[in-house]
N, C-alpha and C. Protein backbone atom coordinates (compact mmCIF):
# COMPACT_ATOMS: atom_id res chain seq x y z
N UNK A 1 0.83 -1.18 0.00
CA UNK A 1 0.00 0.00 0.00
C UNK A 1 0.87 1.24 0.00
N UNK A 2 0.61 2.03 -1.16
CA UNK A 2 1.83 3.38 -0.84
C UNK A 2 1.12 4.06 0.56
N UNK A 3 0.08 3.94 0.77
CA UNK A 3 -0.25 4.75 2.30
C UNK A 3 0.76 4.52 3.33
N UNK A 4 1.19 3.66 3.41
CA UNK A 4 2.40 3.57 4.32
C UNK A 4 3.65 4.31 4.30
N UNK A 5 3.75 4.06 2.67
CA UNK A 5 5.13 5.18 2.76
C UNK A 5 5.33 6.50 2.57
N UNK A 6 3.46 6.85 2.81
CA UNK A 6 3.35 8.43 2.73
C UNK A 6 2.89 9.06 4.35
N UNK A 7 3.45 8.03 5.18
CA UNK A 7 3.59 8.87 6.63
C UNK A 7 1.69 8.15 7.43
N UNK A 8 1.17 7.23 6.42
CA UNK A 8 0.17 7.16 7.07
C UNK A 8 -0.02 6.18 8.38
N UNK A 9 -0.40 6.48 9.47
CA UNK A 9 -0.52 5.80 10.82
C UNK A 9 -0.77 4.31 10.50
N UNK A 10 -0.08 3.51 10.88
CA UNK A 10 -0.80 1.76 10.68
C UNK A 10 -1.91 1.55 11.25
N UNK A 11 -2.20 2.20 12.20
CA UNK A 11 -3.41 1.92 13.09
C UNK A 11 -4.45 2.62 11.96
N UNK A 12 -4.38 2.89 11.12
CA UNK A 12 -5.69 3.99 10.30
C UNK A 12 -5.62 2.64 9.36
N UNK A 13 -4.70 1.80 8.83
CA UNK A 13 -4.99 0.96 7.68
C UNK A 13 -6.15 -0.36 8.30
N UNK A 14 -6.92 -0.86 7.37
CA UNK A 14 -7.76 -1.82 7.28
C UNK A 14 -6.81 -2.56 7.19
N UNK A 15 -6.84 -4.02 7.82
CA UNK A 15 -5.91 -5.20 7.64
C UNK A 15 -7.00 -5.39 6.04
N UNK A 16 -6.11 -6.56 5.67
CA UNK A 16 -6.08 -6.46 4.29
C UNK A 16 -5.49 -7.67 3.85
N UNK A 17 -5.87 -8.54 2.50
CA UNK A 17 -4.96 -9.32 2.15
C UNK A 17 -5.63 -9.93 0.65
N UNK A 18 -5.37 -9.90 -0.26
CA UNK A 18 -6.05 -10.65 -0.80
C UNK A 18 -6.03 -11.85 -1.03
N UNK A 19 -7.33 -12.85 -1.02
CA UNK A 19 -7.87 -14.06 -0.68
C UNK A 19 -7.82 -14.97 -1.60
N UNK A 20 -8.45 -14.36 -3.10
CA UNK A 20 -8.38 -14.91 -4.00
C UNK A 20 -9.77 -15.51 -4.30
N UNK A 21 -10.54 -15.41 -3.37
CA UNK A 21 -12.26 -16.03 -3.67
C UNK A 21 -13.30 -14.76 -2.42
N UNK A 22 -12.68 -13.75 -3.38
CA UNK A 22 -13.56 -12.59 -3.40
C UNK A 22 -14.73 -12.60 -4.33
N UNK A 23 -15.71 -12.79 -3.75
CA UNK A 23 -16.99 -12.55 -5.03
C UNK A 23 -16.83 -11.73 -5.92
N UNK A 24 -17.85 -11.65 -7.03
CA UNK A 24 -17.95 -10.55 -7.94
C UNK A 24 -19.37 -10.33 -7.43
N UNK A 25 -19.11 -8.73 -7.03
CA UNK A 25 -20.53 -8.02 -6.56
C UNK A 25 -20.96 -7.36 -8.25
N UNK A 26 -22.20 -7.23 -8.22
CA UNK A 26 -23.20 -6.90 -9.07
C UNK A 26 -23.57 -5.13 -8.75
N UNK A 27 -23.49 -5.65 -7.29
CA UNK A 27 -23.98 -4.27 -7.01
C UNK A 27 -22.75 -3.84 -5.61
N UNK A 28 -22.33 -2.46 -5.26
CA UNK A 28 -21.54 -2.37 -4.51
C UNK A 28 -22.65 -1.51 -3.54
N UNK A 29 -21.96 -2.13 -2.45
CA UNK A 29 -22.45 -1.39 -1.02
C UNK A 29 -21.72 -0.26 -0.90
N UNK A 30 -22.06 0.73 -0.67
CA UNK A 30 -21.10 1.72 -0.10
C UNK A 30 -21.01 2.57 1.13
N UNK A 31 -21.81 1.83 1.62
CA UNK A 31 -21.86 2.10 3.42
C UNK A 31 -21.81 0.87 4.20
N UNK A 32 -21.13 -0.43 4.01
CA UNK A 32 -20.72 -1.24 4.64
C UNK A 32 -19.50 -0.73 5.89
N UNK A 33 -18.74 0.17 5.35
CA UNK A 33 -17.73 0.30 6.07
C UNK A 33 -18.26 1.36 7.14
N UNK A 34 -19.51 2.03 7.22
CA UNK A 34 -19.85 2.82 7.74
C UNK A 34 -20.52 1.93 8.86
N UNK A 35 -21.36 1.03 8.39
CA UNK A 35 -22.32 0.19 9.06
C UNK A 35 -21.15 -0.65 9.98
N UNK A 36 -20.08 -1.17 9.41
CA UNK A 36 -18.92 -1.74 10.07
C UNK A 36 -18.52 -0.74 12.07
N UNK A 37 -18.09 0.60 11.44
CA UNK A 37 -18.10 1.25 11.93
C UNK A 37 -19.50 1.63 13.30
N UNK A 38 -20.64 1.51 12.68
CA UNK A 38 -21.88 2.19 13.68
C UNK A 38 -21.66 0.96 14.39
N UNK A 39 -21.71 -0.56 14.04
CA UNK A 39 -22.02 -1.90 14.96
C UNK A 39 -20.90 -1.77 16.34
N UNK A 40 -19.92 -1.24 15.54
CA UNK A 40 -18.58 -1.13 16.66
C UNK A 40 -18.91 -0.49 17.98
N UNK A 41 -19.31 1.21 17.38
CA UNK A 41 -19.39 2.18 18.24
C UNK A 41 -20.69 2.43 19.11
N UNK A 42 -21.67 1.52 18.16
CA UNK A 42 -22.89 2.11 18.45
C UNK A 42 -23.44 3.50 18.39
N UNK A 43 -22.78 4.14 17.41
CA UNK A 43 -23.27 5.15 16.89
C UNK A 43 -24.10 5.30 15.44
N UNK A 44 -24.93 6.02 15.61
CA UNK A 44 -25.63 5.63 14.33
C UNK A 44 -25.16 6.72 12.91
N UNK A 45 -25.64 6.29 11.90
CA UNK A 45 -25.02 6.77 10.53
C UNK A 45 -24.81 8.49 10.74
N UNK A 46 -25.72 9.10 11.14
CA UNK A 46 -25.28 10.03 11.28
C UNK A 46 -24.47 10.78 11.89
N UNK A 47 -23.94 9.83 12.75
CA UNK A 47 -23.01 10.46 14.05
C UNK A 47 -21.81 10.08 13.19
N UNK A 48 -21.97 8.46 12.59
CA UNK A 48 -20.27 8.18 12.01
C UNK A 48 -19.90 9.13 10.97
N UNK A 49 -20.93 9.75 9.92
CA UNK A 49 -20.05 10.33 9.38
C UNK A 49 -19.61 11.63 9.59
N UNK A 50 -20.27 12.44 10.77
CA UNK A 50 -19.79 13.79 11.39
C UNK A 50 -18.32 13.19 12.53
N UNK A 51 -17.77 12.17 12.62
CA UNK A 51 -16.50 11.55 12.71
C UNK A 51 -15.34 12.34 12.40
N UNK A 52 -14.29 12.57 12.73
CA UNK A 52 -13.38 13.23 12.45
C UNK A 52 -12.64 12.33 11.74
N UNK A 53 -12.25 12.18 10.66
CA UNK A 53 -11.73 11.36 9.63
C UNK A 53 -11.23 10.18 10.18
N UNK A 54 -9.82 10.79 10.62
CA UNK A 54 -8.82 9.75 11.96
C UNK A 54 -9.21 8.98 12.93
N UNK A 55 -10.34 9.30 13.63
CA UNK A 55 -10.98 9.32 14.27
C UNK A 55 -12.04 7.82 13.62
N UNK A 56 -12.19 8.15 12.65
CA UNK A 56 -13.61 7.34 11.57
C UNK A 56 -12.24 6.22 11.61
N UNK A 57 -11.16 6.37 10.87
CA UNK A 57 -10.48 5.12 9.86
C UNK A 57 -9.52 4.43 11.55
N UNK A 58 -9.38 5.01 12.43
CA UNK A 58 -9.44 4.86 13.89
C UNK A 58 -10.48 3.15 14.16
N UNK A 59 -11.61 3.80 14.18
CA UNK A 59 -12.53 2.74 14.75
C UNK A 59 -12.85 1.44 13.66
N UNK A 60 -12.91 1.78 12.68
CA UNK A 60 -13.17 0.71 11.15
C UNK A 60 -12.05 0.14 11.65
N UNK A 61 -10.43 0.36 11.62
CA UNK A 61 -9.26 -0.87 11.70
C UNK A 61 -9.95 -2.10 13.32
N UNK A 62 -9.87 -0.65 14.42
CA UNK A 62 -10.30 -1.55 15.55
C UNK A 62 -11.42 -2.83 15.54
N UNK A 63 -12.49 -2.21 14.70
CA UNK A 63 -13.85 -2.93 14.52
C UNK A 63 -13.46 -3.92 13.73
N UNK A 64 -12.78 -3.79 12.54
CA UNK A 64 -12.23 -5.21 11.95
C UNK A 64 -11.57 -6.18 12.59
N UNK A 65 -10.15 -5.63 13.20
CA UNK A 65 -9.43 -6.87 14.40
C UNK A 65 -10.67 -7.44 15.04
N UNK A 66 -11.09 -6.83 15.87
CA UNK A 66 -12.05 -6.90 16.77
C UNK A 66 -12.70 -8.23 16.65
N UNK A 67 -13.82 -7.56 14.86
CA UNK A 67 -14.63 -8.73 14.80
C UNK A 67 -13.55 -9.90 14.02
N UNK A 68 -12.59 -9.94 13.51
CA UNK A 68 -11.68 -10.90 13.20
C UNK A 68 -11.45 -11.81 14.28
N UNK A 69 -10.77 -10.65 15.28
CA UNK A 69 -10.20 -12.23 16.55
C UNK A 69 -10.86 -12.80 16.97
N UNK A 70 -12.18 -12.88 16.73
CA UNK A 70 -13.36 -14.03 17.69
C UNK A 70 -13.29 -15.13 17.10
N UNK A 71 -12.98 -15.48 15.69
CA UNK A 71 -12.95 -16.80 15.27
C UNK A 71 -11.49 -17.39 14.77
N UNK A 72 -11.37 -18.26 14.65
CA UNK A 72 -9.76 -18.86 14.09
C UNK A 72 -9.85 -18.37 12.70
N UNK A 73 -10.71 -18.56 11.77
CA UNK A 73 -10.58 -18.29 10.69
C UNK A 73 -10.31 -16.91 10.26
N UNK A 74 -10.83 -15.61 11.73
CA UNK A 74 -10.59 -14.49 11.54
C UNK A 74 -9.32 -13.96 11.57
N UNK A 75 -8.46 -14.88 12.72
CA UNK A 75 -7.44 -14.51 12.84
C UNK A 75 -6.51 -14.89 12.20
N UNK A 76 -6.51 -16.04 11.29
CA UNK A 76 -5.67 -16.69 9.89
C UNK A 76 -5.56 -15.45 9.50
N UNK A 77 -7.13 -14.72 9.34
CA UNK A 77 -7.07 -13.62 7.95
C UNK A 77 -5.98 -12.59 8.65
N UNK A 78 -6.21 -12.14 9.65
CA UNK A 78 -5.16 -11.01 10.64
C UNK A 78 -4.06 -11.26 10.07
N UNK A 79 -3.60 -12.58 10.81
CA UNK A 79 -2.02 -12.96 10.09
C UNK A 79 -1.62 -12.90 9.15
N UNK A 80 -2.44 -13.69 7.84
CA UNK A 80 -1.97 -13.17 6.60
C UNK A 80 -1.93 -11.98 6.27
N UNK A 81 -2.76 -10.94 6.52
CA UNK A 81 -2.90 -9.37 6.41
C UNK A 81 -1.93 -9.06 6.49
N UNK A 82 -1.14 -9.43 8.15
CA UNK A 82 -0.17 -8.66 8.50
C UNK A 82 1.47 -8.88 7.61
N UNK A 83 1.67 -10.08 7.59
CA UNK A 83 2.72 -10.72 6.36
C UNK A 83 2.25 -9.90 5.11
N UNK A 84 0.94 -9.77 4.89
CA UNK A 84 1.39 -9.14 3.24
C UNK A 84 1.43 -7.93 3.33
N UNK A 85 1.17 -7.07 4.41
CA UNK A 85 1.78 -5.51 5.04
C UNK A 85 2.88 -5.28 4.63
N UNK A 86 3.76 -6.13 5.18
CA UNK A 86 4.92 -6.36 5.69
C UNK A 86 6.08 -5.24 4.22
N UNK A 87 6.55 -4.69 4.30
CA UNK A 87 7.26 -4.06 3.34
C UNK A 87 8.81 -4.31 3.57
N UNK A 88 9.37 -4.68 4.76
CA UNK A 88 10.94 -4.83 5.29
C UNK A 88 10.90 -6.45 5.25
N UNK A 89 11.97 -7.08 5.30
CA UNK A 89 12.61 -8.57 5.60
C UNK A 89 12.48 -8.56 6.93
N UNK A 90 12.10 -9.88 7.51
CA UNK A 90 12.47 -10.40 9.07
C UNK A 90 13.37 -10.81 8.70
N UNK A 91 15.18 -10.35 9.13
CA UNK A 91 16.75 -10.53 8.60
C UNK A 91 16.49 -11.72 9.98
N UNK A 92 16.31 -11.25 11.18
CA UNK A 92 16.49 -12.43 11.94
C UNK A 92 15.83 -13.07 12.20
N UNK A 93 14.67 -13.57 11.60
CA UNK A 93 13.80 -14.72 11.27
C UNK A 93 14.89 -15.31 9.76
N UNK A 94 15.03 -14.73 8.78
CA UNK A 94 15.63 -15.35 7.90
C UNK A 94 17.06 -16.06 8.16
N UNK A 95 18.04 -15.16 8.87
CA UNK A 95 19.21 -15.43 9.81
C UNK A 95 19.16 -16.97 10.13
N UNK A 96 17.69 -16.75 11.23
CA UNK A 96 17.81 -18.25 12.01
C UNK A 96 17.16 -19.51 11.03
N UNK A 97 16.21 -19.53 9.87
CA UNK A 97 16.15 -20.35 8.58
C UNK A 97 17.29 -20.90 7.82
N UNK A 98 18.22 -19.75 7.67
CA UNK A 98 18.97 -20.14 6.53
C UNK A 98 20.24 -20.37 6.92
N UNK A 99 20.54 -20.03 7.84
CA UNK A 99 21.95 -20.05 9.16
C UNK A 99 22.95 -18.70 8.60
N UNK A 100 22.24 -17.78 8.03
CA UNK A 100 23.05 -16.36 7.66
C UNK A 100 23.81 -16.87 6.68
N UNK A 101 23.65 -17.58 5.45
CA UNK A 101 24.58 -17.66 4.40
C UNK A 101 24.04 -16.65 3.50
N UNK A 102 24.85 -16.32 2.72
CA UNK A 102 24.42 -15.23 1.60
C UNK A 102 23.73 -16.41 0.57
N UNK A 103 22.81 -15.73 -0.09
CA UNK A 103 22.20 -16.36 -1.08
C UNK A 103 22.93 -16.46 -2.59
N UNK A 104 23.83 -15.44 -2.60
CA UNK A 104 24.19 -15.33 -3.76
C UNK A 104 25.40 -16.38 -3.55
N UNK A 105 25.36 -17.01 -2.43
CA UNK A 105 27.00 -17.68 -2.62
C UNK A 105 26.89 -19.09 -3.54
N UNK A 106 27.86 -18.83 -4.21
CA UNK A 106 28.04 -20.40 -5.18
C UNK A 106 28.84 -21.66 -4.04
């Protein structure tokens, strides 16, 4: 996501990953993420979107973990999210895999 490398807070990003057996919608919702949002807070549509932006993309990340960690299958999705975030190497996760040899060595 370039949002990351334009200074944006991680806590504001939606975990994320793609699945690969994403439907094809016909029709798009476009207040799911709002409705995501009101179930969280218990605020209703009109309150979420007088939200202070940060504030709004704030509670949507929380409300996703949230409703993610209640099931195993939610939290697969977390994990993978977070690996395909991931923009740097784990050097010492790889370190302790490969025993620190260079790859390029013949």
């Amino acid at each position: 996501m370039d949002q990351r490398r334009k200074g944006i807070r991680p806590k504001l990003i939606v975990p994320y990953y793609p699945t690969g057996n994403e439907s094809k919608a016909f029709f798009k919702n476009n207040s799911s993420d709002v409705k995501i949002v009101s179930d969280y807070t218990g605020y209703n549509f009109g309150r979420v979107y007088e939200l202070e932006v940060f504030a709004y993309w704030g509670y949507l990340h929380d409300a996703v973990v949230w409703n993610c960690s209640r099931t195993d299958a939610g939290k697969e999705y977390l994990e993978n999210a977070y690996y395909y975030q991931q923009t740097e190497p784990d050097r010492k996760a790889l370190k302790a895999k490969f025993g620190g040899k260079s790859w390029q060595a013949k």
